[in-house]
Protein backbone atom coordinates (compact mmCIF):
# COMPACT_ATOMS: atom_id res chain seq x y z
CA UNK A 1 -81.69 216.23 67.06
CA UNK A 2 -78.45 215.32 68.82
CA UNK A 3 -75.20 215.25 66.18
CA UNK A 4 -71.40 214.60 66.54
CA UNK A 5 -69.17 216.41 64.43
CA UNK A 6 -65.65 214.50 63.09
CA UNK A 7 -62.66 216.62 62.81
CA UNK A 8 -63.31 220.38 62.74
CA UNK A 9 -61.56 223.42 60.69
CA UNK A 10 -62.58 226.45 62.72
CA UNK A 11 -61.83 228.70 59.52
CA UNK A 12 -63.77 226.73 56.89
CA UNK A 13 -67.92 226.88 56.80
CA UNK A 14 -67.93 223.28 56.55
CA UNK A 15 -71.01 221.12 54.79
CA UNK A 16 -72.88 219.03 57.78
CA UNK A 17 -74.77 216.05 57.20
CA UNK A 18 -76.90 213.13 59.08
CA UNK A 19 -76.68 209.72 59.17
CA UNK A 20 -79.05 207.00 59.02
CA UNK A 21 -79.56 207.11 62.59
CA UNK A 22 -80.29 211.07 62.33
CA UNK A 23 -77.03 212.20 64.13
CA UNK A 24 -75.28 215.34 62.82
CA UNK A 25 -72.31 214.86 60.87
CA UNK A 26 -69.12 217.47 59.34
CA UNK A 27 -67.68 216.68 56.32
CA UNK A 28 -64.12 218.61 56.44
CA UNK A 29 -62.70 220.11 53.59
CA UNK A 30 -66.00 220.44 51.89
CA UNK A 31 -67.48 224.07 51.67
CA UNK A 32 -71.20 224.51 52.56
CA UNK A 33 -73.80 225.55 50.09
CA UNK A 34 -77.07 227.28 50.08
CA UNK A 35 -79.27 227.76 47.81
CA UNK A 36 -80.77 230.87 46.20
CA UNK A 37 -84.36 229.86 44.09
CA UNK A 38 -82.36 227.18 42.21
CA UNK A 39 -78.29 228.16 42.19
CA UNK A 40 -76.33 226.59 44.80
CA UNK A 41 -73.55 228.79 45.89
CA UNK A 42 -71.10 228.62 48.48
CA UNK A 43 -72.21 229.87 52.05
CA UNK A 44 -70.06 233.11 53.05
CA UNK A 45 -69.57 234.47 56.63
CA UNK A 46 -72.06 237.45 55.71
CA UNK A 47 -74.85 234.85 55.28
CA UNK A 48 -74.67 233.32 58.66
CA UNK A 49 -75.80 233.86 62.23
CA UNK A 50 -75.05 231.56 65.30
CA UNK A 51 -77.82 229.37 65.08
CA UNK A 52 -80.97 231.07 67.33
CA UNK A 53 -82.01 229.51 70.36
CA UNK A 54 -85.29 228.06 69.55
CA UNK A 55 -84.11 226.85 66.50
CA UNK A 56 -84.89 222.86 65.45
CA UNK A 57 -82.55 220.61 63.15
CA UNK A 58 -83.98 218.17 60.69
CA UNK A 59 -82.53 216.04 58.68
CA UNK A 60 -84.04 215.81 54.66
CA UNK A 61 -85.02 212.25 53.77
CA UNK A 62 -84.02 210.86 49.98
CA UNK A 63 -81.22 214.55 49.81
CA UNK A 64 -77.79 214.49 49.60
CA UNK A 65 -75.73 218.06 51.28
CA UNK A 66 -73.59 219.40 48.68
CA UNK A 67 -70.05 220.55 49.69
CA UNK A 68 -67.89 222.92 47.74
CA UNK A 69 -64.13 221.10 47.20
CA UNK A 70 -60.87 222.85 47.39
CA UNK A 71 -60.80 221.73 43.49
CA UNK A 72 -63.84 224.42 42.97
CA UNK A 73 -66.15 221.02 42.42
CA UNK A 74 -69.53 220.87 43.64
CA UNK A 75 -69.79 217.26 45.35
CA UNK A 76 -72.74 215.74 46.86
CA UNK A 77 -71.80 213.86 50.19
CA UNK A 78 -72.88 210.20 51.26
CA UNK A 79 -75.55 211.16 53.98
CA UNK A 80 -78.52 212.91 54.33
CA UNK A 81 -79.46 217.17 53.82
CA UNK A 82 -79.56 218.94 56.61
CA UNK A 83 -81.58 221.98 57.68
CA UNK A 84 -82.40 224.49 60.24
CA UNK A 85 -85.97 225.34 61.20
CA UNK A 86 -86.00 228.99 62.82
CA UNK A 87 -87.84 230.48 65.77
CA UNK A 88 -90.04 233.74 64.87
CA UNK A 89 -88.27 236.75 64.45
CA UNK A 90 -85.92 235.29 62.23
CA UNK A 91 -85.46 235.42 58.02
CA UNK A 92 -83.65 232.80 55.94
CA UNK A 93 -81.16 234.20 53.48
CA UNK A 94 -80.26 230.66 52.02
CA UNK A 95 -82.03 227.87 51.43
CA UNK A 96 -80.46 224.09 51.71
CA UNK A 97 -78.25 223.02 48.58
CA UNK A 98 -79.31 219.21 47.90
CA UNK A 99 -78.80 216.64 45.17
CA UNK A 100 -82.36 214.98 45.35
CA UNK A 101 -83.36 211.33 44.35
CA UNK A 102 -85.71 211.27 41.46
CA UNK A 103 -88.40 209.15 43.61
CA UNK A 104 -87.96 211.86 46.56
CA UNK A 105 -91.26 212.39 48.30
CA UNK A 106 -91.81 216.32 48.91
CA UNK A 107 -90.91 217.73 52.02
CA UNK A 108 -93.53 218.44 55.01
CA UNK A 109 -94.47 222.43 54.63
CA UNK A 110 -91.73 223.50 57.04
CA UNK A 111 -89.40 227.23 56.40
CA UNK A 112 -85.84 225.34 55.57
CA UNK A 113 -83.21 226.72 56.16
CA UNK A 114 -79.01 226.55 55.14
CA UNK A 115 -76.83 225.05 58.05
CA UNK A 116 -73.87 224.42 58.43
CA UNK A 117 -70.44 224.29 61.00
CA UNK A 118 -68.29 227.74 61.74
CA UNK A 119 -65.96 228.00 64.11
CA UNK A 120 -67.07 225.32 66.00
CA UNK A 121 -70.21 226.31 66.68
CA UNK A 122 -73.96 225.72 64.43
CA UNK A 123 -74.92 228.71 62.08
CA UNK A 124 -77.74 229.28 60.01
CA UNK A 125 -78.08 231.31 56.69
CA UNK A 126 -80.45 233.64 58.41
CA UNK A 127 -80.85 237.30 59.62
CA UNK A 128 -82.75 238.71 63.02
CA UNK A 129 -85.28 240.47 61.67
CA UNK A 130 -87.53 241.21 65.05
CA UNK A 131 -87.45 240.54 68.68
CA UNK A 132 -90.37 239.85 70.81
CA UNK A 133 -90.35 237.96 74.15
CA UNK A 134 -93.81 237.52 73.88
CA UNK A 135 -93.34 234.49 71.33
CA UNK A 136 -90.59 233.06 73.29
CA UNK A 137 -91.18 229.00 73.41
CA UNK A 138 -90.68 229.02 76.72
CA UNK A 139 -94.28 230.59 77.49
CA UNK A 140 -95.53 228.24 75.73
CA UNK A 141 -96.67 224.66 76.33
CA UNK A 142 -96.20 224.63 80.23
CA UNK A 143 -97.05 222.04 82.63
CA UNK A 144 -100.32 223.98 83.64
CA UNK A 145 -101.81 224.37 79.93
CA UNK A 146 -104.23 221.58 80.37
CA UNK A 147 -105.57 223.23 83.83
CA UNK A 148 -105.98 226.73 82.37
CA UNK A 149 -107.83 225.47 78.97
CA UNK A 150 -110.28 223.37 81.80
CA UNK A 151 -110.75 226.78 83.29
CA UNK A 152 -111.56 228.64 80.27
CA UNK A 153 -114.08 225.24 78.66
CA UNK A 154 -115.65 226.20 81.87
CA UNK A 155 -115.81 229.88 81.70
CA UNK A 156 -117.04 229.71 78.53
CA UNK A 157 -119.10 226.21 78.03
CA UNK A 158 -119.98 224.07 74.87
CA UNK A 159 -118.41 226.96 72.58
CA UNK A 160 -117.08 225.17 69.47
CA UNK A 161 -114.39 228.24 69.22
CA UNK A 162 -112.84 227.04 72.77
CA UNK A 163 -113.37 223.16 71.98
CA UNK A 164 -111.09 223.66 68.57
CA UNK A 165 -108.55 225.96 70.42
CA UNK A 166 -108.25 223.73 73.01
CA UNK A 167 -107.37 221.19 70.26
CA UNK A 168 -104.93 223.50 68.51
CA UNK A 169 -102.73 224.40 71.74
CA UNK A 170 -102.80 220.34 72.56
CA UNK A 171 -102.41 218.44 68.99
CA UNK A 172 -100.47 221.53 66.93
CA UNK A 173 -99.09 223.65 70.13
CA UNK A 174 -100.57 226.65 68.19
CA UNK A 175 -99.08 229.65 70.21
CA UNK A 176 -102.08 232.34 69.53
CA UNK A 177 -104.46 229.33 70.48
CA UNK A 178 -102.75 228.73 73.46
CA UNK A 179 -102.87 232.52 74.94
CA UNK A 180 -106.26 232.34 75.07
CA UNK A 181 -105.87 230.00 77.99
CA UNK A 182 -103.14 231.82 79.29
CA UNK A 183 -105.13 234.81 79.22
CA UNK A 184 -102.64 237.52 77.40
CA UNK A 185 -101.56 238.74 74.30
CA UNK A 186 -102.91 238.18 70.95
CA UNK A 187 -105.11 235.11 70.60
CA UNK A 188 -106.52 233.31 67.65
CA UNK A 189 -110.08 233.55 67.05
CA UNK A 190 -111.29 231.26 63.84
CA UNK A 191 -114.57 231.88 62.20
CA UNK A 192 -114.44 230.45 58.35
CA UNK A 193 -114.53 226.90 57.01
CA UNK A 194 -114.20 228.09 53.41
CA UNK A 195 -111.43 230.08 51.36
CA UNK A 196 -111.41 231.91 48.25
CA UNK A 197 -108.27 230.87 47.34
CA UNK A 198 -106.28 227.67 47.60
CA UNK A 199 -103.27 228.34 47.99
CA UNK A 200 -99.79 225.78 46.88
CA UNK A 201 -98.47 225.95 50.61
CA UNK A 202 -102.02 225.93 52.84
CA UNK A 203 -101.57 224.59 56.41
CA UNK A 204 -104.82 223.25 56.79
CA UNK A 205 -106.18 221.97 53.25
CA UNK A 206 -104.70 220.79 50.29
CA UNK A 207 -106.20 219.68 47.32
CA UNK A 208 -103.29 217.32 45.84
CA UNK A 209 -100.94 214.89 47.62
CA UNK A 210 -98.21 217.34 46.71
CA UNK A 211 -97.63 218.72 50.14
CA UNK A 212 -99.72 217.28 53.49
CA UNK A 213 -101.42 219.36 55.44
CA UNK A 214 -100.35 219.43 59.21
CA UNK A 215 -103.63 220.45 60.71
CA UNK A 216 -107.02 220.31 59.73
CA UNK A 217 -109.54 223.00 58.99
CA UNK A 218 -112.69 224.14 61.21
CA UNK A 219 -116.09 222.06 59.85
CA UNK A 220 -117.99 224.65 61.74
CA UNK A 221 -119.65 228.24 61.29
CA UNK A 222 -119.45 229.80 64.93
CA UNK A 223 -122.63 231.99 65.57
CA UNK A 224 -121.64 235.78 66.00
CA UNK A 225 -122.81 235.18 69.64
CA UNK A 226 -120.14 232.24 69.91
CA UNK A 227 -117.69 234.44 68.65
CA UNK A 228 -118.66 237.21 70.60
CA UNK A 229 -118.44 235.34 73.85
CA UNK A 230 -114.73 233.89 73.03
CA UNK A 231 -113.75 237.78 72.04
CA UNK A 232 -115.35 239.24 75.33
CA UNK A 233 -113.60 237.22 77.61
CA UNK A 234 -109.95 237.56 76.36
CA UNK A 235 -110.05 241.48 75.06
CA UNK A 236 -111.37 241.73 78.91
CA UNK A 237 -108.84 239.66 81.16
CA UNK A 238 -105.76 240.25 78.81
CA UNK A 239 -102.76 242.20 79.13
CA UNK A 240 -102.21 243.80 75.66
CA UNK A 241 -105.05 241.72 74.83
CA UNK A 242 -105.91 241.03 70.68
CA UNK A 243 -108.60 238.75 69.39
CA UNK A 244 -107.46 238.05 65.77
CA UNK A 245 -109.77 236.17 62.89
CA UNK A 246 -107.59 234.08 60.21
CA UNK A 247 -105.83 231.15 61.79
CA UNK A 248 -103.81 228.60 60.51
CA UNK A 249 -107.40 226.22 60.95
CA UNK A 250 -109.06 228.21 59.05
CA UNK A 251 -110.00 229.52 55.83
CA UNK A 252 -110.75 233.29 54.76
CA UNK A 253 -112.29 235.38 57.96
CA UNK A 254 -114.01 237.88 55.44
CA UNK A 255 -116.15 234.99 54.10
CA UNK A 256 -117.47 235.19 57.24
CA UNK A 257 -118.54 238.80 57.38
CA UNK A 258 -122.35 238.00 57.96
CA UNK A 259 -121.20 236.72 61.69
CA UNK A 260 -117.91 238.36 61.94
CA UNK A 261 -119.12 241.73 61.63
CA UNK A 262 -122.10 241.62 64.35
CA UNK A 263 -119.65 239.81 66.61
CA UNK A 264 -117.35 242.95 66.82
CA UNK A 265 -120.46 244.99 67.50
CA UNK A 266 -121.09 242.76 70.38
CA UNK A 267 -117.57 243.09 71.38
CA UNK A 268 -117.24 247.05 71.51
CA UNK A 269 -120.62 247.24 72.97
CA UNK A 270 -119.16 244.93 75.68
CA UNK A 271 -115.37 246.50 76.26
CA UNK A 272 -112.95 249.43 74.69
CA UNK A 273 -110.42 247.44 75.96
CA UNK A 274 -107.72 245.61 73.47
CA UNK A 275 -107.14 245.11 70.13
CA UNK A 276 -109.63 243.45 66.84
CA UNK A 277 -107.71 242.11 64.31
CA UNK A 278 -107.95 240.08 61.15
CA UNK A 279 -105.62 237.95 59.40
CA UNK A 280 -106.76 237.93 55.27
CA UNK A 281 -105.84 237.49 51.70
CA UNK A 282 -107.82 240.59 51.86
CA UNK A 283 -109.45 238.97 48.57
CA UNK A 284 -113.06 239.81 49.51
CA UNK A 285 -113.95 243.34 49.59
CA UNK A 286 -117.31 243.40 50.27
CA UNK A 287 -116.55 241.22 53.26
CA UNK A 288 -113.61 243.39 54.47
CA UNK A 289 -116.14 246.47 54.16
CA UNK A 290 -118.46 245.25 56.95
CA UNK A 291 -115.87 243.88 58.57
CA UNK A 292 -114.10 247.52 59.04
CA UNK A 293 -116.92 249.46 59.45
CA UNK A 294 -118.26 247.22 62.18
CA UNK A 295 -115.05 248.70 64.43
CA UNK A 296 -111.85 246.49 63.06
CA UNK A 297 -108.43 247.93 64.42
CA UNK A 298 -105.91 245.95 62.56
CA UNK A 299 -105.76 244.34 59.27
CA UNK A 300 -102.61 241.67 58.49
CA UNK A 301 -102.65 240.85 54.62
CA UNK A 302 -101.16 237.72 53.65
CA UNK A 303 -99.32 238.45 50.42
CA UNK A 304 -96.66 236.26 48.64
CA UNK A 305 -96.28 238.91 45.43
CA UNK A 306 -96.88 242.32 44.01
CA UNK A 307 -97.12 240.71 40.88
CA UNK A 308 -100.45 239.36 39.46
CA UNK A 309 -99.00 236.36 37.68
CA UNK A 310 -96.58 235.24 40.40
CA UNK A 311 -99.47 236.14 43.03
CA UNK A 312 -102.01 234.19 41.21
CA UNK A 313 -99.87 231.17 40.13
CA UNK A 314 -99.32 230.55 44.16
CA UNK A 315 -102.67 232.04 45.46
CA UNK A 316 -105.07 230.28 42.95
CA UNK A 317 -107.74 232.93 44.18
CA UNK A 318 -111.11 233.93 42.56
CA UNK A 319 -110.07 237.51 43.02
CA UNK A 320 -107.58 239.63 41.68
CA UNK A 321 -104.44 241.80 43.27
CA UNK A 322 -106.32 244.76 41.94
CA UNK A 323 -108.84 243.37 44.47
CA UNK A 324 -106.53 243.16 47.62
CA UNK A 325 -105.49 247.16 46.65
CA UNK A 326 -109.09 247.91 46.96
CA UNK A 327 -109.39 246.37 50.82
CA UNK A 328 -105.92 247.56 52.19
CA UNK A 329 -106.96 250.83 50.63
CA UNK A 330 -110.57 251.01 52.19
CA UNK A 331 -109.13 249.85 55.47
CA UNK A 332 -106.36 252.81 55.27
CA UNK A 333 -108.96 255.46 54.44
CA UNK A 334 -110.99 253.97 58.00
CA UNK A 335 -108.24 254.55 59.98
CA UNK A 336 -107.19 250.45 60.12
CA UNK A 337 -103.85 250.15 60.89
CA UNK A 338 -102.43 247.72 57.88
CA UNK A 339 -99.45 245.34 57.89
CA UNK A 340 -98.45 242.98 55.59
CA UNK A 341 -97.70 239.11 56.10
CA UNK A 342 -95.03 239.09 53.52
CA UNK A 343 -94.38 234.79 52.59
CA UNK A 344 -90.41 235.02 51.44
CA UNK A 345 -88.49 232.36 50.17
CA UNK A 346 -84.93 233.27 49.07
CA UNK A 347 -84.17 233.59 45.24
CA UNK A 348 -87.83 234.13 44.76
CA UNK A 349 -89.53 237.68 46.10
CA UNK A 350 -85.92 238.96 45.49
CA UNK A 351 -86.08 238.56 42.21
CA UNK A 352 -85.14 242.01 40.77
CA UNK A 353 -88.86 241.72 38.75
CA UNK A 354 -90.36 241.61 42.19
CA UNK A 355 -88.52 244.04 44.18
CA UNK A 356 -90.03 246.25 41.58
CA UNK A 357 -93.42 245.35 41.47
CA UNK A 358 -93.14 245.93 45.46
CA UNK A 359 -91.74 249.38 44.78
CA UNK A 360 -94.23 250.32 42.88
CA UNK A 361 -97.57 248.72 45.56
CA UNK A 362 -96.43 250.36 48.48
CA UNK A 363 -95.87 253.87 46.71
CA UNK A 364 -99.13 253.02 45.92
CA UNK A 365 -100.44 251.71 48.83
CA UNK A 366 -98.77 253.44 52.16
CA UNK A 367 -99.11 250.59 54.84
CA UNK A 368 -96.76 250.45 57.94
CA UNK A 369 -95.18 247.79 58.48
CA UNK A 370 -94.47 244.12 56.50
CA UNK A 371 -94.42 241.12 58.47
CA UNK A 372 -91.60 238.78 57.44
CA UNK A 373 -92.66 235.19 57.31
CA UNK A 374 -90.14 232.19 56.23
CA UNK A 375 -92.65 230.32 53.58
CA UNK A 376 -93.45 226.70 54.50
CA UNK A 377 -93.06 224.58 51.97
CA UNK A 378 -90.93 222.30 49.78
CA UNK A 379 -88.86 224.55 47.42
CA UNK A 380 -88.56 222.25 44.79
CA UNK A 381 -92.19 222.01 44.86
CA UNK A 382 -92.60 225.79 44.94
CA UNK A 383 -90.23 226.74 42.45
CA UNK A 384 -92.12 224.03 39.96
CA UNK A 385 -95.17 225.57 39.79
CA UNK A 386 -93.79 229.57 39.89
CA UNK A 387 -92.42 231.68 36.67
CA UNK A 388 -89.36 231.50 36.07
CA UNK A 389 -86.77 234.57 37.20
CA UNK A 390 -86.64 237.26 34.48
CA UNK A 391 -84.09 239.45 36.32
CA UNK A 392 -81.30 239.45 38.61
CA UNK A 393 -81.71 237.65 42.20
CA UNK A 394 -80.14 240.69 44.51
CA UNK A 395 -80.47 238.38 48.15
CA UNK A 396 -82.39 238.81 51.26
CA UNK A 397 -80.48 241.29 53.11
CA UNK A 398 -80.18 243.79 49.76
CA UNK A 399 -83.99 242.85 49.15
CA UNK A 400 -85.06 244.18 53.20
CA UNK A 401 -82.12 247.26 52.75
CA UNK A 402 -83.73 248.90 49.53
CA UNK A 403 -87.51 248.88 50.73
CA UNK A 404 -86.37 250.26 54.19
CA UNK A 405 -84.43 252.99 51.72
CA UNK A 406 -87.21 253.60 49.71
CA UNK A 407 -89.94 253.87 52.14
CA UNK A 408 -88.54 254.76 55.52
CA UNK A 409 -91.90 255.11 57.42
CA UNK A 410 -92.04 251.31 56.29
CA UNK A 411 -91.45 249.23 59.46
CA UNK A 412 -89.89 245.54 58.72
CA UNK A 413 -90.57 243.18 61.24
CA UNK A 414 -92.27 239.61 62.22
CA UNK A 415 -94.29 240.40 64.81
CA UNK A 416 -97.96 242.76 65.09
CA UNK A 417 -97.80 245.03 67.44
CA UNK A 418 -100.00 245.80 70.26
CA UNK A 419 -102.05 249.30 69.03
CA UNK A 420 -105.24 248.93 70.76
CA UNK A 421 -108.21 250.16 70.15
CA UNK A 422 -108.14 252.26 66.46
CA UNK A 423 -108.76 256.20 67.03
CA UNK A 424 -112.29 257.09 65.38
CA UNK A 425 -111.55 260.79 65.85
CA UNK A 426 -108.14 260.78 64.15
């Protein structure tokens, strides 16, 4: 989105909003906000990074910015809410403080983010939390993508696995879809139509108008031959290769065990090379049982809360967190290496309640590393269907500082990182 900005105070963190046309406004003398769950409070240098390179604007349809006046009174400006949308390896700290029109429509499931105008320059209410060239945008989405996804369709022929990838890298630019083509790195391998859970901010089904989906789910149950094949081929031909089940267009891998489980088989008996992993809500057990004991590596658990009521309210799962304990712990005990994907919105998980409920899971449960990942979704919406705060909110930076204190084998990141194969004999 291009902008213009009107007459600039270098020294102020200045409120920016769009027009009707979409162009990028300042409103001097007005303090910028961000919002923390639901307080708006003003934005302070500490907040704020230059904005990342990467990083999209988008304006927020039927939302007024609110500025901060010299008076001390909060004042919604005549325009439209802006917010950044950040590149991976980056955290929010502050969400966008709006005024919103009662007949608002919610907001598309994208990570918003505070913006606003410092020194001159774009900053966001975010903090680096990783950094990984191998994500970069600029691999992605090159001239030659068509070409090398011809190549692979005929490589591998009339695999329904390849026909949907080939549909994620062109219609959602889906960048573990895409390596598969490119032949590298970690590359999404989708195996379930179904999900035990159905969860408030799903990419690829919802069951309410509350929040479109932006892609659709597989219709298809790939054979564990078809899966196989797909798995073969990139674990062979790719640097720091990983085949990983759980996509975005898909539901829960472990549903899937019956064909998941024999495709591994077929993999190792076909190549020690690379990396097996699975994306899961780690839900089903049984299904993560056969799925580690047929020769797993890595296990990613997507995981909004250490606390049952605030996990199940967003989750809506036919399991339990008791359940999820179970699988991370039966993966640890076979030598999986266990991460988890750790969906943060700001003035939510660090909520004092739930900074101690995560104190408590990983003494419990001793995984490596959490993944940070900005939650997609309208945080109106969120917040209206979530418990309400029972403690203090402590921030984002305080809420990363005291688990790194806590548990300093703990690695906090965004990205997985490239193992390969899991040591049987350790």
């Amino acid at each position: 989105m291009k902008g213009k900005r009107k007459n600039k105070n270098k020294s102020q963190i200045t409120v920016l909003y769009a027009d009707e046309n979409g162009e990028i406004f300042d409103a001097p003398g007005l303090a910028a906000m961000g919002r923390q769950g639901e307080e708006n409070i003003p934005l302070q240098k500490e907040d704020l990074i230059p904005l990342p390179e990467g990083a999209d604007l988008m304006f927020l349809p039927e939302r007024q910015p609110l500025g901060l006046a010299a008076t001390g009174e909060i004042m919604p400006v005549s325009g439209q809410a802006v917010a950044a949308i950040l590149p991976m390896g980056y955290t929010r700290t502050r969400l966008p403080a709006y005024a919103k029109e009662e007949t608002a429509k919610p907001l598309p499931l994208f990570g918003y983010t505070a913006v606003a105008l410092y020194q001159d320059e774009l900053y966001a209410a975010a903090l680096s939390t990783d950094a990984n060239t191998k994500w970069n945008p600029l691999h992605y989405n090159t001239h030659e993508l068509k070409r090398l996804i011809r190549r692979t369709q005929k490589d591998i022929p009339h695999n329904p696995i390849v026909e949907q990838l080939a549909k994620c890298s062109l219609e959602w630019h889906c960048l573990t879809a895409e390596n598969l083509f490119y032949r590298r790195w970690e590359a999404g391998l989708p195996t379930s139509p179904q999900c035990n859970a159905k969860c408030f901010g799903c990419i690829s089904r919802q069951e309410s108008e509350c929040c479109p989906s932006p892609q659709n789910r597989i219709t298809f149950r790939p054979t564990a031959e078809e899966i196989a094949a797909v798995g073969i081929y990139h674990l062979k031909t790719a640097p720091e290769g990983i085949i990983s089940f759980g996509q975005g267009c898909e539901g829960e891998p472990a549903l899937a065990a019956d064909n998941v489980a024999p495709a591994i088989k077929l993999m190792r008996e076909a190549t020690t090379k690379g990396q097996i992993n699975m994306n899961s809500n780690a839900g089903y057990t049984e299904g993560i049982k056969k799925i580690v004991d047929a020769g797993l590596d890595s296990l990613r658990v997507s995981i909004i809360s250490a606390n049952e009521e605030n996990y199940q309210a967003y989750y809506r799962a036919n399991y339990t967190l008791a359940d999820v304990k179970s699988s991370i712990d039966y993966a640890l005990k076979n030598k999986v290496r266990v991460s988890l994907n750790l969906l943060y919105l700001p003035g939510f998980n660090d909520r004092e309640e739930e900074l101690m409920a995560w104190e408590a899971f990983l003494q419990e449960t001793p995984i490596e590393m959490i993944q940070m990942r900005n939650l997609n979704v309208d945080p109106d919406e969120f917040l209206s269907i979530m418990p309400k705060a029972k403690g203090k909110i402590w921030g984002t930076r305080v809420f990363i500082e005291r688990l790194k204190q806590k548990f300093p084998r703990l690695t906090i990141g965004s990205f997985s990182h490239y193992y390969g194969r899991r040591d049987f004999n350790a």
